[in-house]
PDB file of N, CA and C in Angstrom:
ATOM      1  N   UNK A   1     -23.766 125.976  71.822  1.00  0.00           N
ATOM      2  CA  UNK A   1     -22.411 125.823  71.338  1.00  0.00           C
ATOM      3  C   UNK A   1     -22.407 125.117  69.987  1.00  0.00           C
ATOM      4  N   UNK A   2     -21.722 125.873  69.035  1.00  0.00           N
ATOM      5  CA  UNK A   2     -21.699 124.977  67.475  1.00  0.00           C
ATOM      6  C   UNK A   2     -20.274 125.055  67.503  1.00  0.00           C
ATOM      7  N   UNK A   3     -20.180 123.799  66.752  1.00  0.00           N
ATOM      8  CA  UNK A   3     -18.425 123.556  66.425  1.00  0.00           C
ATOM      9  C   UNK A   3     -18.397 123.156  64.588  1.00  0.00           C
ATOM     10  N   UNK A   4     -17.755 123.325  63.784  1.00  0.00           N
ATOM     11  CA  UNK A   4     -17.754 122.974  62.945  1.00  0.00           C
ATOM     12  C   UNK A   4     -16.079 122.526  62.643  1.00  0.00           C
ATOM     13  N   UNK A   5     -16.491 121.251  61.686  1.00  0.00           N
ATOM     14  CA  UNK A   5     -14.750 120.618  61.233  1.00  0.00           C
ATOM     15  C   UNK A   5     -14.525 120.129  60.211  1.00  0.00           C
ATOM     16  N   UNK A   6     -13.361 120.531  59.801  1.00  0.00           N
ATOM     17  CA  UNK A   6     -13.377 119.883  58.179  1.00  0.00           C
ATOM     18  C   UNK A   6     -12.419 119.182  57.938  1.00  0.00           C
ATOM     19  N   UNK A   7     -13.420 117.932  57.312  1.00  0.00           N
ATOM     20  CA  UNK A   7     -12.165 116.626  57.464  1.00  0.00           C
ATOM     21  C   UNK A   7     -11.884 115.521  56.122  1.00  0.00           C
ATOM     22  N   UNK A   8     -11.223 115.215  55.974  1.00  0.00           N
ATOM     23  CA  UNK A   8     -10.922 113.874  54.535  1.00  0.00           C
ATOM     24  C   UNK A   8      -9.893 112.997  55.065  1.00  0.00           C
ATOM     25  N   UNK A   9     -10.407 112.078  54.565  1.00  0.00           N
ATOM     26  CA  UNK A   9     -10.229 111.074  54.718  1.00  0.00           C
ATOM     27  C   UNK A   9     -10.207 110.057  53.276  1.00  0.00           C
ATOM     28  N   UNK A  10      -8.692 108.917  52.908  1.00  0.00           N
ATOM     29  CA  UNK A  10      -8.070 108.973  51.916  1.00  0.00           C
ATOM     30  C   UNK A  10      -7.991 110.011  50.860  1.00  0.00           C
ATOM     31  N   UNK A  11      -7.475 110.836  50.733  1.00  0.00           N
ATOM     32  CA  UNK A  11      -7.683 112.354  50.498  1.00  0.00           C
ATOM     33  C   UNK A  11      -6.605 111.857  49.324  1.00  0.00           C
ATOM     34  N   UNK A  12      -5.951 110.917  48.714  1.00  0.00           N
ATOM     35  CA  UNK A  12      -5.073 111.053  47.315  1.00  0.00           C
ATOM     36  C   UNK A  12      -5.560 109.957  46.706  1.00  0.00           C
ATOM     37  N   UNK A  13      -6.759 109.530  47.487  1.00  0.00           N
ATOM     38  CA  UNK A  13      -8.178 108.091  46.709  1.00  0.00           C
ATOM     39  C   UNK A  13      -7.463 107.111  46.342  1.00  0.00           C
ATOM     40  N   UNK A  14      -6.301 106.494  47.074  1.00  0.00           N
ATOM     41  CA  UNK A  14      -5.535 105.389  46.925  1.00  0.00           C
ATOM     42  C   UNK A  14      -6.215 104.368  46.683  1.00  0.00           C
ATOM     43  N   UNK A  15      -6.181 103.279  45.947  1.00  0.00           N
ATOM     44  CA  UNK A  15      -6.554 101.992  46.451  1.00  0.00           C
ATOM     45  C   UNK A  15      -5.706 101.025  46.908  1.00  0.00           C
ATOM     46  N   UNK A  16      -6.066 100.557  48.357  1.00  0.00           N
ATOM     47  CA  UNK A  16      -5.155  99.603  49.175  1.00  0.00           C
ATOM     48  C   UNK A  16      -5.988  98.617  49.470  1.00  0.00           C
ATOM     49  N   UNK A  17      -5.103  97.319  49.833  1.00  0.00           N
ATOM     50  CA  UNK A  17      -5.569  96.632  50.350  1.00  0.00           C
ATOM     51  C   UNK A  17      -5.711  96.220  51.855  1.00  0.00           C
ATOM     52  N   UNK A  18      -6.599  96.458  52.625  1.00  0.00           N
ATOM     53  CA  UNK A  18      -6.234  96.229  54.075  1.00  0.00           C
ATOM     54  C   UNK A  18      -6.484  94.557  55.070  1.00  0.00           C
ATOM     55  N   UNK A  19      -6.933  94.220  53.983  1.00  0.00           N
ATOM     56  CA  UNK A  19      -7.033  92.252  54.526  1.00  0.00           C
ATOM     57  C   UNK A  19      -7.111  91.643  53.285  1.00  0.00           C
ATOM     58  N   UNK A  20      -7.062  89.962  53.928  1.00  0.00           N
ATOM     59  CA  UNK A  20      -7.019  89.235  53.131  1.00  0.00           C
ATOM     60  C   UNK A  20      -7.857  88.051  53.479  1.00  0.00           C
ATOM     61  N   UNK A  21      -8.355  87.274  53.186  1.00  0.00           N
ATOM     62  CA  UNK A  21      -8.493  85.777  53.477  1.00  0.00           C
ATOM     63  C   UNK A  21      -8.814  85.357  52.486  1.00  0.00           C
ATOM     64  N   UNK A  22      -7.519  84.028  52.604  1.00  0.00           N
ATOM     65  CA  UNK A  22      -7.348  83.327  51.182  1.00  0.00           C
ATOM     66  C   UNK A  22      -6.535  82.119  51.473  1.00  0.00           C
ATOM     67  N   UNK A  23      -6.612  81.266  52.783  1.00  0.00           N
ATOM     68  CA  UNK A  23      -6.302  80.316  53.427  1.00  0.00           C
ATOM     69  C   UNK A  23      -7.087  78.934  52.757  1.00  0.00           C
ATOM     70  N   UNK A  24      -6.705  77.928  52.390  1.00  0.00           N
ATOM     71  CA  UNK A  24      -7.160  76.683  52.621  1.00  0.00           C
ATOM     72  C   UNK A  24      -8.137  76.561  53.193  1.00  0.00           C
ATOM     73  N   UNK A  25      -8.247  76.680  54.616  1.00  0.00           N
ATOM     74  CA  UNK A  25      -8.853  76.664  55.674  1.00  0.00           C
ATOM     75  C   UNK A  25     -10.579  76.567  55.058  1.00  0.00           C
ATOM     76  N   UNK A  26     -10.727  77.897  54.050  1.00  0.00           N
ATOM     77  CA  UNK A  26     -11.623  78.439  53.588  1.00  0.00           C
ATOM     78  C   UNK A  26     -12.262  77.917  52.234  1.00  0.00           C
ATOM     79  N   UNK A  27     -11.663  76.970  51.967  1.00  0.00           N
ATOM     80  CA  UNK A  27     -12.116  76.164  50.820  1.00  0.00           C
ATOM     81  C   UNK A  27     -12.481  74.879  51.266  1.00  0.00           C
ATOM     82  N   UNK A  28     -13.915  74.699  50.909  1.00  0.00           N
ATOM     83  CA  UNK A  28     -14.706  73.276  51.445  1.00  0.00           C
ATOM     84  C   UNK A  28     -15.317  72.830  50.602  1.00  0.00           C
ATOM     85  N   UNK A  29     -15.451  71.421  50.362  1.00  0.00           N
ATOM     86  CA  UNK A  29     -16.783  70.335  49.618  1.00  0.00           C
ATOM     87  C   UNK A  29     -17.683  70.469  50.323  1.00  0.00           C
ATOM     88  N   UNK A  30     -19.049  70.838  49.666  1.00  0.00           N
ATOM     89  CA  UNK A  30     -20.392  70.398  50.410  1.00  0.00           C
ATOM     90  C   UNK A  30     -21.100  69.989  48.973  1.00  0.00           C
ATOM     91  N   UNK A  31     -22.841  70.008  49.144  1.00  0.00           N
ATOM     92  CA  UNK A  31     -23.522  69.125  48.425  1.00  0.00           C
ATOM     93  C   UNK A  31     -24.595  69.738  48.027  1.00  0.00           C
ATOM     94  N   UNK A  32     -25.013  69.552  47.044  1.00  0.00           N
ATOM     95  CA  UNK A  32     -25.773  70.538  46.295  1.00  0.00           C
ATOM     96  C   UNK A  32     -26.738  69.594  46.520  1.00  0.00           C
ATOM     97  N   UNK A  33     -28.452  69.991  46.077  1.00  0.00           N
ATOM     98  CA  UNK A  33     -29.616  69.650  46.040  1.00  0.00           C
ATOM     99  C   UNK A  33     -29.359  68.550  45.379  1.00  0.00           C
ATOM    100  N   UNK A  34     -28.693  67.959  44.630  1.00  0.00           N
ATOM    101  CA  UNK A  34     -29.037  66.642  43.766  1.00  0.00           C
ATOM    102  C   UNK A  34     -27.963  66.051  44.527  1.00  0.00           C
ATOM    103  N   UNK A  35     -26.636  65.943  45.846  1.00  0.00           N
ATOM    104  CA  UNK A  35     -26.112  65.657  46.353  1.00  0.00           C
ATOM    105  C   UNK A  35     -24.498  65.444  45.270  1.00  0.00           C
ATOM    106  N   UNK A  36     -24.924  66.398  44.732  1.00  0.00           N
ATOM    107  CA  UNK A  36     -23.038  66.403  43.602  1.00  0.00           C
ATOM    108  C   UNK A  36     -22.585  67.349  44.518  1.00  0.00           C
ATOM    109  N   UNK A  37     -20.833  67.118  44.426  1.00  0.00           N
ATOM    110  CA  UNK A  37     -20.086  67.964  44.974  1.00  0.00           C
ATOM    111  C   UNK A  37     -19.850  69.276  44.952  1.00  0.00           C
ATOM    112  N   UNK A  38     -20.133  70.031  45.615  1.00  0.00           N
ATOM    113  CA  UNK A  38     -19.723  71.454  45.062  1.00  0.00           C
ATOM    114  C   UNK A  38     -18.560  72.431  45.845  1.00  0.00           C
ATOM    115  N   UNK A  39     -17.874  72.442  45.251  1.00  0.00           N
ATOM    116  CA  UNK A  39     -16.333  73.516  45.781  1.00  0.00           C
ATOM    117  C   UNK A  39     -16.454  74.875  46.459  1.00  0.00           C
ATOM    118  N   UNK A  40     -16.497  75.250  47.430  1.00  0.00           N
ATOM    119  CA  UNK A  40     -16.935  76.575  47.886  1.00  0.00           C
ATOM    120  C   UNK A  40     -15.803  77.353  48.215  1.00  0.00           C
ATOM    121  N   UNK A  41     -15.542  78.573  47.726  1.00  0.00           N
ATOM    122  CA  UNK A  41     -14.342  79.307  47.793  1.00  0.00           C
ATOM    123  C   UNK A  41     -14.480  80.468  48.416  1.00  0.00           C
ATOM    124  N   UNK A  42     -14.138  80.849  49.794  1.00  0.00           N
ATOM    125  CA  UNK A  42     -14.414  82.053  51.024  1.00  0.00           C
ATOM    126  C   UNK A  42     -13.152  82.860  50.160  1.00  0.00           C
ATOM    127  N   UNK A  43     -13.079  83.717  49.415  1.00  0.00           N
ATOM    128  CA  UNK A  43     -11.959  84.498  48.996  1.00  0.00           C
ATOM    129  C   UNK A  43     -12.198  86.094  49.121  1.00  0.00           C
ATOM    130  N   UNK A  44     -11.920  86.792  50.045  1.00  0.00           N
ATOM    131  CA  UNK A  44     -12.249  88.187  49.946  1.00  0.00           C
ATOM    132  C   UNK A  44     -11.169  89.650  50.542  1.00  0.00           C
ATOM    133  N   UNK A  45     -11.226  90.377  49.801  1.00  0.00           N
ATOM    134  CA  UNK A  45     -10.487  91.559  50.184  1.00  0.00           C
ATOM    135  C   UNK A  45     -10.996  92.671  51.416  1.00  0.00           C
ATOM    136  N   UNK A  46     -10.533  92.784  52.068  1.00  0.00           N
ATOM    137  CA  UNK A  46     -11.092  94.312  52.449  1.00  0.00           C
ATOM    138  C   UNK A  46      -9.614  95.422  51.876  1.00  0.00           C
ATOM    139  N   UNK A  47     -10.575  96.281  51.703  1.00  0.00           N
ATOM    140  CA  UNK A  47     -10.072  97.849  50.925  1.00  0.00           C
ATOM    141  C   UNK A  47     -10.355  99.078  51.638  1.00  0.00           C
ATOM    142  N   UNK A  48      -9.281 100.245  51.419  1.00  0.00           N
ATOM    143  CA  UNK A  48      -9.930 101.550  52.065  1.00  0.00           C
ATOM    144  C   UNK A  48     -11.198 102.027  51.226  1.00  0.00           C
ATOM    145  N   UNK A  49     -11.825 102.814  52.003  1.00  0.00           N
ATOM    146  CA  UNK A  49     -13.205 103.611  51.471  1.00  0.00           C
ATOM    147  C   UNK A  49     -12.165 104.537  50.824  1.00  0.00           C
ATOM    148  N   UNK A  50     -12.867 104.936  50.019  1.00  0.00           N
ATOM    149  CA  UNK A  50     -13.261 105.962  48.281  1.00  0.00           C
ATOM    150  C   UNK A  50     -12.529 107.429  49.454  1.00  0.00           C
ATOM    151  N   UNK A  51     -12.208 107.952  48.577  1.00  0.00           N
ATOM    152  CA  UNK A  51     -11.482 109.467  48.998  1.00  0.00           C
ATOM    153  C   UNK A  51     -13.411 110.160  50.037  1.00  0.00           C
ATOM    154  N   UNK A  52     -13.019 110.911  50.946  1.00  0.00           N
ATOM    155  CA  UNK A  52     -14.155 111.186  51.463  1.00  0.00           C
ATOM    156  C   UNK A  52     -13.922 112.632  52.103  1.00  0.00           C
ATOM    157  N   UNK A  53     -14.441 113.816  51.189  1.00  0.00           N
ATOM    158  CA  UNK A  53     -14.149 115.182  52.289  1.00  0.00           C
ATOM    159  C   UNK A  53     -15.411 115.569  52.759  1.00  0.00           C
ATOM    160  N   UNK A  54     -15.449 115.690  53.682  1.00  0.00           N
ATOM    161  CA  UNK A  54     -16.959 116.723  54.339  1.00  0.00           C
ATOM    162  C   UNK A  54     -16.366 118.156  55.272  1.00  0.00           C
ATOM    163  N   UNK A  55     -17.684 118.431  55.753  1.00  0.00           N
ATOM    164  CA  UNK A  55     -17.745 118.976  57.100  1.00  0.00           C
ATOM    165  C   UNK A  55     -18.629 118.537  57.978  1.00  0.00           C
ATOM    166  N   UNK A  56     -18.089 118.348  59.216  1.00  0.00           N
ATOM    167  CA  UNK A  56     -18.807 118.140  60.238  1.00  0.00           C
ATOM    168  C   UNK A  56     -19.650 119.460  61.240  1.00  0.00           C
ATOM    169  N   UNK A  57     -20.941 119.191  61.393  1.00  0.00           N
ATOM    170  CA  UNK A  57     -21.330 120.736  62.217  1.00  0.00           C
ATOM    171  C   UNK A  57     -21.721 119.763  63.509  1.00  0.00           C
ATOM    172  N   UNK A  58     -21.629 120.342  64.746  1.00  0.00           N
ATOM    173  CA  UNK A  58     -21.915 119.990  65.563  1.00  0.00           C
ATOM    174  C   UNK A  58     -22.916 121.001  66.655  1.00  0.00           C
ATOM    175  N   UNK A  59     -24.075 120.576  67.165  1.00  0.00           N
ATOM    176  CA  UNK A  59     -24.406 121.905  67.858  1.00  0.00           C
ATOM    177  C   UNK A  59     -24.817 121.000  69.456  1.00  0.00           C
ATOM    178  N   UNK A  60     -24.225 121.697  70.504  1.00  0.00           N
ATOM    179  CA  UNK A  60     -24.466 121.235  72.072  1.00  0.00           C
ATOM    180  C   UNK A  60     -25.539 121.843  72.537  1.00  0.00           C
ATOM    181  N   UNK A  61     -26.542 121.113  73.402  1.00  0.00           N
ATOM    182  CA  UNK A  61     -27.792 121.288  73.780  1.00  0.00           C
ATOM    183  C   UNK A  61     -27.814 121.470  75.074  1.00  0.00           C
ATOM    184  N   UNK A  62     -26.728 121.114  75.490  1.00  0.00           N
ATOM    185  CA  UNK A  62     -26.229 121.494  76.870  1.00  0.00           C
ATOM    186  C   UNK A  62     -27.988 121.195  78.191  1.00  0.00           C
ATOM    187  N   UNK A  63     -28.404 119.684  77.429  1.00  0.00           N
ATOM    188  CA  UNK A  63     -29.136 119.119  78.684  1.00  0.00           C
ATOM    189  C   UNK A  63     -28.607 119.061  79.926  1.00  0.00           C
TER     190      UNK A  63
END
């Protein structure tokens, strides 16, 4: 049995944003090798993936 499918995904290559973290929470003092302060900033996006068309083939082996 073969199946084949054709599929896309973000198909008008939008760019969105789908998270965030950018809380306080995420900003800390720690200490560098010579023990000076150093500011650490957790700041990051997640985004959709890039426009994506394929085809999928599929073939059943029917174990």
């Amino acid at each position: 049995n073969w199946s084949v499918q054709l599929y896309a995904e973000n198909i008008w290559d939008k760019y969105a944003v789908t998270g965030v973290r950018s809380s306080r929470a995420f900003i800390q003092t720690v200490s560098d090798e010579n023990g000076d302060p150093v500011t650490v900033r957790r700041y990051y996006q997640d985004v959709l993936r890039p426009r994506e068309i394929g085809l999928r083939f599929v073939y059943d082996f029917e174990l």
